[in-house]
Protein backbone atom coordinates (compact mmCIF):
# COMPACT_ATOMS: atom_id res chain seq x y z
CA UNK A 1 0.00 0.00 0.00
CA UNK A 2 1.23 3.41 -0.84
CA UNK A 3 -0.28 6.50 0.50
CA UNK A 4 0.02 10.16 -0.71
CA UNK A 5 -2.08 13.56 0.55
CA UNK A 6 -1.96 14.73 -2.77
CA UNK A 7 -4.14 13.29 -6.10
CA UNK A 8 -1.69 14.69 -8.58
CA UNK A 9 1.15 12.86 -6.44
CA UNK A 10 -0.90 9.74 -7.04
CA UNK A 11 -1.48 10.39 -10.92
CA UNK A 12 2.41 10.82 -11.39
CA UNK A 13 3.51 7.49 -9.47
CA UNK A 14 0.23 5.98 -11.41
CA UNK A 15 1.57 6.27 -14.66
CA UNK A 16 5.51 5.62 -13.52
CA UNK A 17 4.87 2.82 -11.87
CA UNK A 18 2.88 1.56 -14.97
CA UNK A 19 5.82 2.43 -17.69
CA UNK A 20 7.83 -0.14 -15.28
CA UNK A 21 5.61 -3.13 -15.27
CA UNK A 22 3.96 -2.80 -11.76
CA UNK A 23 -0.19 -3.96 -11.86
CA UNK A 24 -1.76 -0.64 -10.40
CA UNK A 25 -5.02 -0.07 -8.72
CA UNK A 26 -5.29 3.56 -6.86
CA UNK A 27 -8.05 4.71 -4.85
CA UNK A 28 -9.20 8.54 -3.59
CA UNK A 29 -11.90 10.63 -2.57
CA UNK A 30 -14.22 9.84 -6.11
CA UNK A 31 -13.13 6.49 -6.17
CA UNK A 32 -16.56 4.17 -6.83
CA UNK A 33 -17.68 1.73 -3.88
CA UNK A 34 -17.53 -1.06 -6.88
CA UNK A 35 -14.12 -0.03 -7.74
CA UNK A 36 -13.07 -0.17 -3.93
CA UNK A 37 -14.27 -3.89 -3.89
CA UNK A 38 -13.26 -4.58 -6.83
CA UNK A 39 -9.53 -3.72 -6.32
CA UNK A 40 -9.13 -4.65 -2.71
CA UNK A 41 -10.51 -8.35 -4.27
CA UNK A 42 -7.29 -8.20 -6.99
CA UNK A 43 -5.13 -7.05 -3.97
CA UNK A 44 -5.51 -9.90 -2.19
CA UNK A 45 -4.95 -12.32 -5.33
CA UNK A 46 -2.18 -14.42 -5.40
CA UNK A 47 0.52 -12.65 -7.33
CA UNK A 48 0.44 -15.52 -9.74
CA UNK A 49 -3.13 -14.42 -10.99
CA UNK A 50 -3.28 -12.46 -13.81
CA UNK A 51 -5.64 -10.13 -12.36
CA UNK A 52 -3.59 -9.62 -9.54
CA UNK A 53 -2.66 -5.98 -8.17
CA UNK A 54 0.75 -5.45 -7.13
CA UNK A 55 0.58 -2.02 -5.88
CA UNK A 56 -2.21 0.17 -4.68
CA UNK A 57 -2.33 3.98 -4.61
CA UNK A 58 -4.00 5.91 -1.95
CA UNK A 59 -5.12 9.14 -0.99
CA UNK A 60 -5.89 9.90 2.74
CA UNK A 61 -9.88 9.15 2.21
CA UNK A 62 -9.64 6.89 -0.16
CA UNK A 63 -7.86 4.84 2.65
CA UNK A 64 -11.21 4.46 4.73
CA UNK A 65 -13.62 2.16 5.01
CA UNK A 66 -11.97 -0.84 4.23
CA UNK A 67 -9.43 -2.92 5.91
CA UNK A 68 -6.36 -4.72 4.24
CA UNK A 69 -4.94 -7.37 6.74
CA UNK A 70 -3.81 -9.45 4.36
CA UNK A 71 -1.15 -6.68 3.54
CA UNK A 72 2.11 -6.20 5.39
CA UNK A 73 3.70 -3.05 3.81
CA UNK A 74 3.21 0.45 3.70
CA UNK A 75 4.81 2.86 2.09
CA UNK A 76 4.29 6.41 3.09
CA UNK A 77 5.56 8.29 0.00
CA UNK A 78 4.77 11.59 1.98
CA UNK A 79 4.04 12.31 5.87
CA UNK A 80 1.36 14.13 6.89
CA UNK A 81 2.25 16.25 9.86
CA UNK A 82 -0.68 14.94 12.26
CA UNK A 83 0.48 12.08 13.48
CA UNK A 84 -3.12 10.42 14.37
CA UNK A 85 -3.46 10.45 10.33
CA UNK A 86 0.09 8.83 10.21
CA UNK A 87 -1.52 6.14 12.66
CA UNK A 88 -4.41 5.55 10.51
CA UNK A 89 -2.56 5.03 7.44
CA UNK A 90 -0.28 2.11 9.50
CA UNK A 91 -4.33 1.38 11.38
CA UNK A 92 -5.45 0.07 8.20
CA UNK A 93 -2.83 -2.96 8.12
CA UNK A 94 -1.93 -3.01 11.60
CA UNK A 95 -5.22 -4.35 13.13
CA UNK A 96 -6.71 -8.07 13.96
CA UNK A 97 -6.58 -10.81 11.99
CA UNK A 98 -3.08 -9.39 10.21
CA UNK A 99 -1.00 -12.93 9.19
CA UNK A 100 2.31 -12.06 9.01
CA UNK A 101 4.08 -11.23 12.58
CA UNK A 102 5.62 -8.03 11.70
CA UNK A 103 4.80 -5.47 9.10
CA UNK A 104 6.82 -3.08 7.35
CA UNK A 105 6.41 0.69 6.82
CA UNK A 106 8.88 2.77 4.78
CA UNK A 107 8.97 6.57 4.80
CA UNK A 108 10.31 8.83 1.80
CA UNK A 109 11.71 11.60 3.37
CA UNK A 110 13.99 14.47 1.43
CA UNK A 111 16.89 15.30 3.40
CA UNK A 112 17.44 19.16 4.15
CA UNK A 113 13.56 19.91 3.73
CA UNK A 114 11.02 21.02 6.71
CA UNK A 115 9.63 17.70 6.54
CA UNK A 116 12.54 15.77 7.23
CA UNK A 117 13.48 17.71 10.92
CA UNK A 118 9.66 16.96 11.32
CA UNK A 119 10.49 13.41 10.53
CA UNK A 120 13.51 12.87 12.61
CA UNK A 121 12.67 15.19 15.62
CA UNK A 122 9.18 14.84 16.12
CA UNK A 123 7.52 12.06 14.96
CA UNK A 124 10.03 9.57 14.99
CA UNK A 125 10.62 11.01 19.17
CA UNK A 126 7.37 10.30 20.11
CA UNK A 127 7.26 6.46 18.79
CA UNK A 128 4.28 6.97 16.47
CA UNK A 129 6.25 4.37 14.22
CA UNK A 130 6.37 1.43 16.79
CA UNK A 131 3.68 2.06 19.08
CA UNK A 132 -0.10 2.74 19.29
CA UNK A 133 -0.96 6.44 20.72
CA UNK A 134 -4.59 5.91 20.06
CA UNK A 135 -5.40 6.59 23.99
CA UNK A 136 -3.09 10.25 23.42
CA UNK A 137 -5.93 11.72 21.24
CA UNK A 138 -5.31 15.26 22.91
CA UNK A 139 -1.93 15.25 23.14
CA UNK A 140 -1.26 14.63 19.42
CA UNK A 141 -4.21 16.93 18.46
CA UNK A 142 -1.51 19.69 20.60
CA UNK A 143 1.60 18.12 18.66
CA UNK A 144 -0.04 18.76 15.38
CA UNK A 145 -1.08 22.18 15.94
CA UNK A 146 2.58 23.11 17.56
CA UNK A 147 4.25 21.37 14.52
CA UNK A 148 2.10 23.71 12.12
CA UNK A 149 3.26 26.75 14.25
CA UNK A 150 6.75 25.83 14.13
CA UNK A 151 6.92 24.92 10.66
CA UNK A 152 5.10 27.51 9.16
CA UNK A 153 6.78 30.19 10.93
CA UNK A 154 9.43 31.86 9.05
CA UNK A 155 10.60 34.48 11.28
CA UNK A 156 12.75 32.03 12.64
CA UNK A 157 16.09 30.17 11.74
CA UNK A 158 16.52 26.50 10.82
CA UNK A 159 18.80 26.10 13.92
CA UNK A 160 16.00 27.66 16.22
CA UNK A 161 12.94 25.45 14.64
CA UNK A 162 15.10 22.27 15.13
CA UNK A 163 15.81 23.04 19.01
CA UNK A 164 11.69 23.47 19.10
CA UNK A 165 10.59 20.77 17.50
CA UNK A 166 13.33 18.67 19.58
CA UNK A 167 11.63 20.67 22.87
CA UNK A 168 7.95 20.18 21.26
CA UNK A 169 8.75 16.29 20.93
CA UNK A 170 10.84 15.66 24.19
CA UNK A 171 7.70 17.98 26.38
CA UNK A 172 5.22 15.44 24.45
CA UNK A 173 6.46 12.34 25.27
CA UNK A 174 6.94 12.79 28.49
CA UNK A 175 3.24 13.62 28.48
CA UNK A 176 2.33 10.51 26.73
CA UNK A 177 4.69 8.26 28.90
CA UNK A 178 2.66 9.59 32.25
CA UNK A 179 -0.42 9.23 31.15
CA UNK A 180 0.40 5.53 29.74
CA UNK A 181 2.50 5.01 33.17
CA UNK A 182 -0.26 5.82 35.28
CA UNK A 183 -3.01 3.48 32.93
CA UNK A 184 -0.66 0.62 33.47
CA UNK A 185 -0.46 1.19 37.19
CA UNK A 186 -4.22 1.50 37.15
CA UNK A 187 -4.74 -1.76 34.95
CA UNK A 188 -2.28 -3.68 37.47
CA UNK A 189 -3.78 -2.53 40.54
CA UNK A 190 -6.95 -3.35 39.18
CA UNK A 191 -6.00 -6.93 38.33
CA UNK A 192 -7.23 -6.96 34.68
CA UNK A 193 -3.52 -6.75 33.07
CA UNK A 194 -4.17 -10.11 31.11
CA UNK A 195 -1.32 -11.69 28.89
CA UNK A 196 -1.98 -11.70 25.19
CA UNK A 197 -2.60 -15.34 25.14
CA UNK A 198 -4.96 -15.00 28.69
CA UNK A 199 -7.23 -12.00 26.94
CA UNK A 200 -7.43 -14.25 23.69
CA UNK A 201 -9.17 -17.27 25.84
CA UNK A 202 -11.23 -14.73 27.72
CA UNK A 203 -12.94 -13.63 23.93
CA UNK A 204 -13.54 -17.14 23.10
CA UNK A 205 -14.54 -18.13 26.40
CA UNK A 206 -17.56 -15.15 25.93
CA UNK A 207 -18.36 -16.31 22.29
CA UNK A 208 -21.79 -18.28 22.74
CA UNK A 209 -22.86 -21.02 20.39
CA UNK A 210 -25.85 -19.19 19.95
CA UNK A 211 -24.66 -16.03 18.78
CA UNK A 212 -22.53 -17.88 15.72
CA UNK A 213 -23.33 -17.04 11.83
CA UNK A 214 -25.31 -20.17 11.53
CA UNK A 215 -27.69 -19.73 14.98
CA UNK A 216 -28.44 -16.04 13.51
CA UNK A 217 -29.37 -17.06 10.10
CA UNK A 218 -31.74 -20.14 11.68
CA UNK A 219 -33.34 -17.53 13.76
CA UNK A 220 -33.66 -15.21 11.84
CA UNK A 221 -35.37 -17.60 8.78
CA UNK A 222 -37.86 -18.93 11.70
CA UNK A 223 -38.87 -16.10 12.16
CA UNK A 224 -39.48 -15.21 8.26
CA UNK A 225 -41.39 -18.33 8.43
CA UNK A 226 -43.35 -18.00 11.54
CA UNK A 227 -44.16 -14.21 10.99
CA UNK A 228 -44.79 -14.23 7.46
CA UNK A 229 -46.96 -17.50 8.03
CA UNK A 230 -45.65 -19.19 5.05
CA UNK A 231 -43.06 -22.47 4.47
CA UNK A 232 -41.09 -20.81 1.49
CA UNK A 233 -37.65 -19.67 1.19
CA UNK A 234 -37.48 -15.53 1.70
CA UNK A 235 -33.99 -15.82 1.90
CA UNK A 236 -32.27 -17.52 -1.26
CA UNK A 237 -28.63 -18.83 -2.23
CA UNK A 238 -25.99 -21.43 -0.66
CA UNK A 239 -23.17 -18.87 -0.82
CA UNK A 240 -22.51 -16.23 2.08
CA UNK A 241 -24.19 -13.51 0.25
CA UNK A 242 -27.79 -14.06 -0.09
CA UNK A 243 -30.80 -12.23 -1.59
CA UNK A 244 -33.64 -11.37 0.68
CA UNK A 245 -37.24 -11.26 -1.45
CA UNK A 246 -40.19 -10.06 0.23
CA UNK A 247 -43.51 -9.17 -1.00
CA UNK A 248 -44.45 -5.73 -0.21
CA UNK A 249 -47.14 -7.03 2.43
CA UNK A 250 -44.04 -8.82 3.47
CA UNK A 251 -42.12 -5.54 4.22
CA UNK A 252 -44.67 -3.42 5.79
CA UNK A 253 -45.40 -6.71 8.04
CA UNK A 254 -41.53 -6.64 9.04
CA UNK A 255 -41.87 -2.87 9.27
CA UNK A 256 -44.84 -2.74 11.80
CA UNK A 257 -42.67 -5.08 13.96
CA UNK A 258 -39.68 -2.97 13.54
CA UNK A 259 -41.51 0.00 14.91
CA UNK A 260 -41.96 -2.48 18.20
CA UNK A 261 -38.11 -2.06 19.40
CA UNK A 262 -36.46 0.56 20.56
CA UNK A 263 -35.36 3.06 17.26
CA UNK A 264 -31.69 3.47 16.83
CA UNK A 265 -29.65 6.22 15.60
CA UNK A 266 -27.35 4.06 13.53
CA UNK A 267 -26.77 3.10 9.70
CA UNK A 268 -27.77 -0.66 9.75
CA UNK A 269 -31.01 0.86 11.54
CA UNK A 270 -31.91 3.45 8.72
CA UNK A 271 -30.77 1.26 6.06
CA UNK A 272 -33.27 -1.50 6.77
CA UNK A 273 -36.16 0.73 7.76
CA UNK A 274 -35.91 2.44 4.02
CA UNK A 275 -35.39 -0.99 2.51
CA UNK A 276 -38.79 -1.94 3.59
CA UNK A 277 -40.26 1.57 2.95
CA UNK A 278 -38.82 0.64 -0.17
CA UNK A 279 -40.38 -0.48 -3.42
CA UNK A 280 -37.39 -2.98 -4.26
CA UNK A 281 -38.38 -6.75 -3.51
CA UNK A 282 -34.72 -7.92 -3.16
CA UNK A 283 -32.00 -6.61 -0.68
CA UNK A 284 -28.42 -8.58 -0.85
CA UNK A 285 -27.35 -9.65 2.80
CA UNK A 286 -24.83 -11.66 4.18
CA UNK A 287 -24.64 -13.24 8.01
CA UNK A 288 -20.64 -13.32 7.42
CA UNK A 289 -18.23 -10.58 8.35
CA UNK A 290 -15.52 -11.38 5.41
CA UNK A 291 -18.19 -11.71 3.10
CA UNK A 292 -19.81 -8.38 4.53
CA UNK A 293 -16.13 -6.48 3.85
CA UNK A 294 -16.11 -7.46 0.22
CA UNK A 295 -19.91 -6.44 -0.04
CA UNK A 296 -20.67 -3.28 1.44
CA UNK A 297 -23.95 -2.63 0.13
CA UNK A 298 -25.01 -6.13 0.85
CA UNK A 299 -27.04 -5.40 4.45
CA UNK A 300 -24.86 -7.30 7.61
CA UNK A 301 -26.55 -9.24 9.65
CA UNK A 302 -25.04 -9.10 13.13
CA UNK A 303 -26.68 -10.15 16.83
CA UNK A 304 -27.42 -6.23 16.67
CA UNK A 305 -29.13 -5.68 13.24
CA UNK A 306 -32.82 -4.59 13.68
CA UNK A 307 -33.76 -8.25 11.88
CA UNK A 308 -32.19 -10.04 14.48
CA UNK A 309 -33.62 -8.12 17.08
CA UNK A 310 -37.27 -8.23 15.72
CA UNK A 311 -36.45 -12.11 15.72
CA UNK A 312 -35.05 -12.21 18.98
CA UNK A 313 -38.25 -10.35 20.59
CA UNK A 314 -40.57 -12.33 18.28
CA UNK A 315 -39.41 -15.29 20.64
CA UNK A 316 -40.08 -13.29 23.68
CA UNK A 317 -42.39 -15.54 24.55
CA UNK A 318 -44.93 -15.02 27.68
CA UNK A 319 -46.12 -18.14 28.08
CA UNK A 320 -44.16 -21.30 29.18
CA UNK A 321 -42.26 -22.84 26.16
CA UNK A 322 -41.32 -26.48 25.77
CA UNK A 323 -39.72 -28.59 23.23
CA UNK A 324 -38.96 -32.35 22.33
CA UNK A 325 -35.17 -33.26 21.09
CA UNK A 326 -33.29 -36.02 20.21
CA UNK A 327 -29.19 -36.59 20.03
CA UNK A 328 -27.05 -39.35 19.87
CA UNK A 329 -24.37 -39.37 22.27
CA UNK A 330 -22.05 -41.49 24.04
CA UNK A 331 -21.72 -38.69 26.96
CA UNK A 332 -25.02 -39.42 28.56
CA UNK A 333 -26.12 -42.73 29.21
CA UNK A 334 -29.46 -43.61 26.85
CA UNK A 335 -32.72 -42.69 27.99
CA UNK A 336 -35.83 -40.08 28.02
CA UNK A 337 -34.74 -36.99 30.63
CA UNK A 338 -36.70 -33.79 31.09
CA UNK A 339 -34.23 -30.42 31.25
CA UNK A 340 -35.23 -26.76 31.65
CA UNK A 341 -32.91 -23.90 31.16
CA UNK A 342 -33.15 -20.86 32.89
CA UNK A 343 -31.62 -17.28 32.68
CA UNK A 344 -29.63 -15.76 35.42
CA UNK A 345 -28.87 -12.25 35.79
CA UNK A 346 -25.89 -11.29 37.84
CA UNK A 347 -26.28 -7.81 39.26
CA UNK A 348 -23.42 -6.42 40.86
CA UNK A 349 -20.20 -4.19 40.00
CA UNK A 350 -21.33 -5.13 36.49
CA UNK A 351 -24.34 -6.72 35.02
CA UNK A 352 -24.03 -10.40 33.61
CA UNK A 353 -26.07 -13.08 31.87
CA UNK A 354 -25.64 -16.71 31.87
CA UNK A 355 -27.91 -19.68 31.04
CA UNK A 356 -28.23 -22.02 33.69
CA UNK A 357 -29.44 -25.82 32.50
CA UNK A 358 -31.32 -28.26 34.77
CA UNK A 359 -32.27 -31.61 34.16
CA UNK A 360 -33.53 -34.70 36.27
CA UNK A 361 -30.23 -36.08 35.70
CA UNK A 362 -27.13 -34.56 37.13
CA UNK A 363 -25.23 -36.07 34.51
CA UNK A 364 -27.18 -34.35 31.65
CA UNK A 365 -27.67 -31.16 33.48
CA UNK A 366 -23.50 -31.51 33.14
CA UNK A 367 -23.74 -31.45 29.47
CA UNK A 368 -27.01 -29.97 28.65
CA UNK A 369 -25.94 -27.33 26.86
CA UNK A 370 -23.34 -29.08 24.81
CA UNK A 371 -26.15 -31.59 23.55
CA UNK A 372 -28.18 -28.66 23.12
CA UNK A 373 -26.27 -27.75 20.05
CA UNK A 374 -26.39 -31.03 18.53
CA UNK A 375 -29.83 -31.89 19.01
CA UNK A 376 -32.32 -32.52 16.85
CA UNK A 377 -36.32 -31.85 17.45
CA UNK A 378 -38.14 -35.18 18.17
CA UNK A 379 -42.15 -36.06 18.20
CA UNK A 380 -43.66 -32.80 20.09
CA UNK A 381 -46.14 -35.76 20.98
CA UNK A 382 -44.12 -36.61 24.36
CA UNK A 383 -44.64 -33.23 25.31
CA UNK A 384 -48.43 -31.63 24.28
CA UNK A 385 -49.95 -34.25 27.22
CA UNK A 386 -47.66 -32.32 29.72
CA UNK A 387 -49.51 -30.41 32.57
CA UNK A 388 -47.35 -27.35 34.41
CA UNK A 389 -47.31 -29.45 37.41
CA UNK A 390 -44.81 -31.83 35.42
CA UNK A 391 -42.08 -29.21 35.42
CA UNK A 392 -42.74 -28.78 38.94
CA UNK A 393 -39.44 -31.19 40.51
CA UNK A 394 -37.11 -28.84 37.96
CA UNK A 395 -38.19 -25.89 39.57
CA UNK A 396 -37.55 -26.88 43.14
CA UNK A 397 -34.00 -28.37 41.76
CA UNK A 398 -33.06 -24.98 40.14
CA UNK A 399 -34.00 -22.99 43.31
CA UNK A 400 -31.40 -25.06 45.23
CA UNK A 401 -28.63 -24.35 42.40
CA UNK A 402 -29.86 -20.66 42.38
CA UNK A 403 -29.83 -20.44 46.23
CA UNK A 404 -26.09 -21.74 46.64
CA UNK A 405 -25.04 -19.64 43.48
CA UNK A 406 -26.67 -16.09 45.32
CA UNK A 407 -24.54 -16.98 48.57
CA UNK A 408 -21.84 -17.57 46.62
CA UNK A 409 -21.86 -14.39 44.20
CA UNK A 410 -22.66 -12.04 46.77
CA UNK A 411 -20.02 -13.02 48.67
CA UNK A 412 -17.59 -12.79 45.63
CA UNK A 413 -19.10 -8.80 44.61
CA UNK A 414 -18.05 -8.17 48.40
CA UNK A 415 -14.08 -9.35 48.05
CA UNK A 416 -14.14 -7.85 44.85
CA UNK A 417 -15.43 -4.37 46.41
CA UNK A 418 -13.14 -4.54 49.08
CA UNK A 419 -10.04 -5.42 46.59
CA UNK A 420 -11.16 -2.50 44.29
CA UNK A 421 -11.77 0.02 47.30
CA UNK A 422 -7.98 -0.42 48.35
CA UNK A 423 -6.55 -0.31 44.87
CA UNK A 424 -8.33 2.63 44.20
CA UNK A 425 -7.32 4.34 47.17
CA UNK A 426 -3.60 3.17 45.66
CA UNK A 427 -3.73 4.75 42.23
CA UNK A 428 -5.83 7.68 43.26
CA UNK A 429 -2.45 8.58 45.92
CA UNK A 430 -0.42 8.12 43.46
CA UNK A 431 -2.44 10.05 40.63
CA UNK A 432 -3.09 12.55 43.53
CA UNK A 433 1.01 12.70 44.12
CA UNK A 434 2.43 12.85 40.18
CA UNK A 435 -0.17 16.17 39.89
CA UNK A 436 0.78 17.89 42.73
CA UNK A 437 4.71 17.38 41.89
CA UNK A 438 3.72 19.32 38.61
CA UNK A 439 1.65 21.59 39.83
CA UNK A 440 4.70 22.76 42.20
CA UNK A 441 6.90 22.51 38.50
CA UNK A 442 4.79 24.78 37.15
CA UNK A 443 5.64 28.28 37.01
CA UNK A 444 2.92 29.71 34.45
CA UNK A 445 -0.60 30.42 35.35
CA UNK A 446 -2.50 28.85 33.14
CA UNK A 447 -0.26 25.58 33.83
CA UNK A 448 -1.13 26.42 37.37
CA UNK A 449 -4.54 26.73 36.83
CA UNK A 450 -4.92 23.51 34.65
CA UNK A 451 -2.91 21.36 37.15
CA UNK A 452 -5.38 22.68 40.22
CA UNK A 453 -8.44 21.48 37.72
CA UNK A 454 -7.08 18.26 36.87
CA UNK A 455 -6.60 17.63 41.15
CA UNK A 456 -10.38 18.79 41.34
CA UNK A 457 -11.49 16.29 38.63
CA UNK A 458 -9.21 13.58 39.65
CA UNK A 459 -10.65 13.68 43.55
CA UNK A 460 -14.59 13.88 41.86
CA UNK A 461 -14.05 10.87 39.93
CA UNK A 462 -12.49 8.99 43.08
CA UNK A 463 -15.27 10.36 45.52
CA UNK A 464 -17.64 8.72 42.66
CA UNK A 465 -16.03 5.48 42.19
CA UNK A 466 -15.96 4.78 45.78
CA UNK A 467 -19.77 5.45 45.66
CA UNK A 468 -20.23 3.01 43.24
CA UNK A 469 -18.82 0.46 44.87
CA UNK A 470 -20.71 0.54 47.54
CA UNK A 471 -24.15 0.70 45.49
CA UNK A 472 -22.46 -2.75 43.87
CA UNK A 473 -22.70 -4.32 47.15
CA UNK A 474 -26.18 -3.38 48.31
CA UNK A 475 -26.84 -4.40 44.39
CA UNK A 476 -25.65 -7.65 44.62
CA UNK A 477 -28.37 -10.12 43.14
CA UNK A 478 -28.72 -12.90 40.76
CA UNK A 479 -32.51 -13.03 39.46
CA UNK A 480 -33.47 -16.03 37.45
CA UNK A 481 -36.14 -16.41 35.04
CA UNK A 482 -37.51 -19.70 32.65
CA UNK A 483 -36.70 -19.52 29.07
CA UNK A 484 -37.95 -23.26 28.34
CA UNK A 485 -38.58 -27.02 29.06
CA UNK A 486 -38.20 -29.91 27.44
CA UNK A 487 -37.60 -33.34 26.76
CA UNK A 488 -34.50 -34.84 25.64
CA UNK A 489 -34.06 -38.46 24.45
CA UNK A 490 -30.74 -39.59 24.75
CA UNK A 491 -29.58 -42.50 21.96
């Protein structure tokens, strides 16, 4: 990837680049959505394709949008002075999901020029090179306007701008190092400083069966099916983009239950409420997020799309659900068992959900859930002659599960508080100590005055926190509710 700020820049290393052989694809401001897609597609070809893009040219918009991980180069044939944009030109590679271990960036800099004492005393000082700043948002947005000052000020001598862009950089990182210092200590003291490897099986360990591509798209065609009140196929095609075709009854039937939830001011939101204001029949969507990046206009459908939600609360059921299924497994001795699963909500310093499975077998209530996602659904028969009162044994089994659980969370929310209250009172000394020391540093007024503000703030936002905590301990609950029964035939 090579970036410019200037389109004539671009046009120029366009044609060169050509003359020599290279496979060109360059993208700005006016370059088409197709043309995006279609040229980050030949990007990633292999190299041995003869459609295959070597090189791509970009502006600074034409950069956004889409992300390139499968790229590991960047060359930056001019700077930009703001280093934020400097991070979002490296952001665009440097992200999740990037293969190779290490990428490589190469800056074009001409010796002797303003750009190249911006280069080498500024922006190289303050690590934006080797090192996210994303959490520094202020203190760049400072940088950038001091390096515009400096530069463009010609009353001055090449000596004197060097010594202050060398003062602007070495004032800056020292800035940047305190405020990442103190985050760090915070983080420690706060026991969530996790090893890569430790945060990585924390993300899976949150990912739910039930929330993958395929659970999504089931739901969401049930309920196609179930509020449409017809067996066929709205949503056609094997491949992960699909086509969507509803009637125009169809659409203002979705519509009316869209105006059920709760409106939201986002894109995926707007786009789906004109779609079925619409008079087109057929809207491309996907339930894939690779498949999503190489179709833009094709609608995503995420856990928080307004379809899935509408599907979700179509589900909301008030009355008590139950269901027959079936599942071979070697787990689980053979046999006929009844389950329920229920819904706990942890209340506390932070609000959680969990499902909680029961069964009349401690060794299926073990791996209920597991043989949840396997099952099939068997005769409702063994279920429609089932009276509330059968359920009743499940009930009484779940409140002594829910009973020991309660004792057992509110006791953890209290250790938790009283871990919390003392690291807090740790980092807030020591944030409480590093801005006094400036403070008596400071010899101008408005430094003065800042410092006093930031001591004001910083003992508000303790005085709150404490509060807090101790709201999380009078707070500390765990309320369950049914979601369903069942029967489960083991074979």
């Amino acid at each position: 990837m090579l970036f410019s700020s200037f389109r004539h820049t671009l046009n120029y290393l366009n044609d060169n680049l050509k003359n020599e052989g290279f496979r060109i694809g360059m993208v700005h401001g006016d370059t088409p959505e197709e043309a995006r897609i279609d040229i980050r597609s030949r990007f990633q070809m292999n190299r041995e394709q003869e459609e295959c893009i070597d090189i791509v040219l970009f502006s600074e918009i034409g950069s956004e949008g889409l992300d390139y991980q499968f790229c590991d180069c960047i060359i930056n044939y001019d700077l930009p002075w703001n280093p934020m944009r400097v991070e979002q030109r490296i952001g665009r590679i440097d992200r999740k999901g990037q293969k190779s271990e290490t990428i490589a960036i190469f800056n074009l800099i001409t010796p002797g020029t303003v750009d190249a004492d911006i280069y080498e005393r500024c922006l190289i000082r303050i690590g934006v090179f080797n090192r996210a700043l994303g959490g520094s948002e202020e203190i760049l947005g400072e940088i950038t306007r001091e390096i515009r000052n400096i530069a463009e000020n010609f009353s001055i001598t090449d000596e004197e701008r060097d010594e202050k862009l060398q003062q602007l950089a070495d004032n800056k990182i020292r800035l940047i190092q305190e405020q990442e210092e103190l985050e760090q200590k915070q983080l420690k003291l706060f026991g969530i400083q996790l090893p890569k490897e430790q945060m990585q099986k924390e993300i899976d360990r949150a990912s739910s069966y039930w929330l993958t591509t395929n659970s999504i798209e089931r739901l969401v065609r049930l309920y196609l099916k179930n509020s449409l009140s017809s067996d066929q196929e709205f949503i056609i095609g094997d491949k992960p983009l699909k086509n969507l075709r509803l009637s125009q009854d169809s659409r203002i039937s979705l519509l009316e239950d869209l105006q059920k939830i709760k409106r939201k001011k986002v894109a995926s939101y707007r786009e789906w409420e004109n779609w079925l204001k619409g008079a087109d029949p057929h809207l491309p969507l996907t339930f894939e997020s690779e498949c999503a990046s190489d179709n833009p206009k094709a609608a995503f459908i995420t856990p928080l799309h307004p379809l899935a939600k509408q599907a979700a609360y179509s589900l909301d059921a008030k009355k008590r659900v139950a269901t027959a299924l079936k599942v071979k497994t070697d787990k689980v001795p053979e046999g006929e068992y009844k389950f329920a699963i229920y819904q706990w909500q942890f209340h506390g310093i932070r609000k959680d959900l969990s499902l909680r499975p029961v069964s009349d077998s401690d060794i299926v209530t073990d791996h209920l859930l597991k043989l949840l996602e396997e099952a099939n659904q068997d005769s409702l028969d063994k279920i429609e002659d089932k009276n509330p009162e059968y359920w009743d044994t499940l009930d009484v089994k779940h409140h002594e599960f829910w009973a020991e659980a309660r004792i057992k969370h509110r006791q953890k929310i209290k250790e938790q508080v009283e871990y919390k209250r003392e690291s807090l009172k740790t980092s807030h000394k020591a944030r409480i100590s590093l801005l006094k020391e400036q403070l008596g540093k400071a010899s101008d007024e408005k430094i003065q005055k800042m410092r006093n503000s930031q001591i004001e703030t910083a003992e508000a936002d303790y005085t709150r926190r404490i509060q807090d905590l101790e709201i999380a301990i009078e707070r500390a609950e765990i309320t369950a509710d049914p979601v369903a029964y069942g029967v489960i035939n083991i074979y």
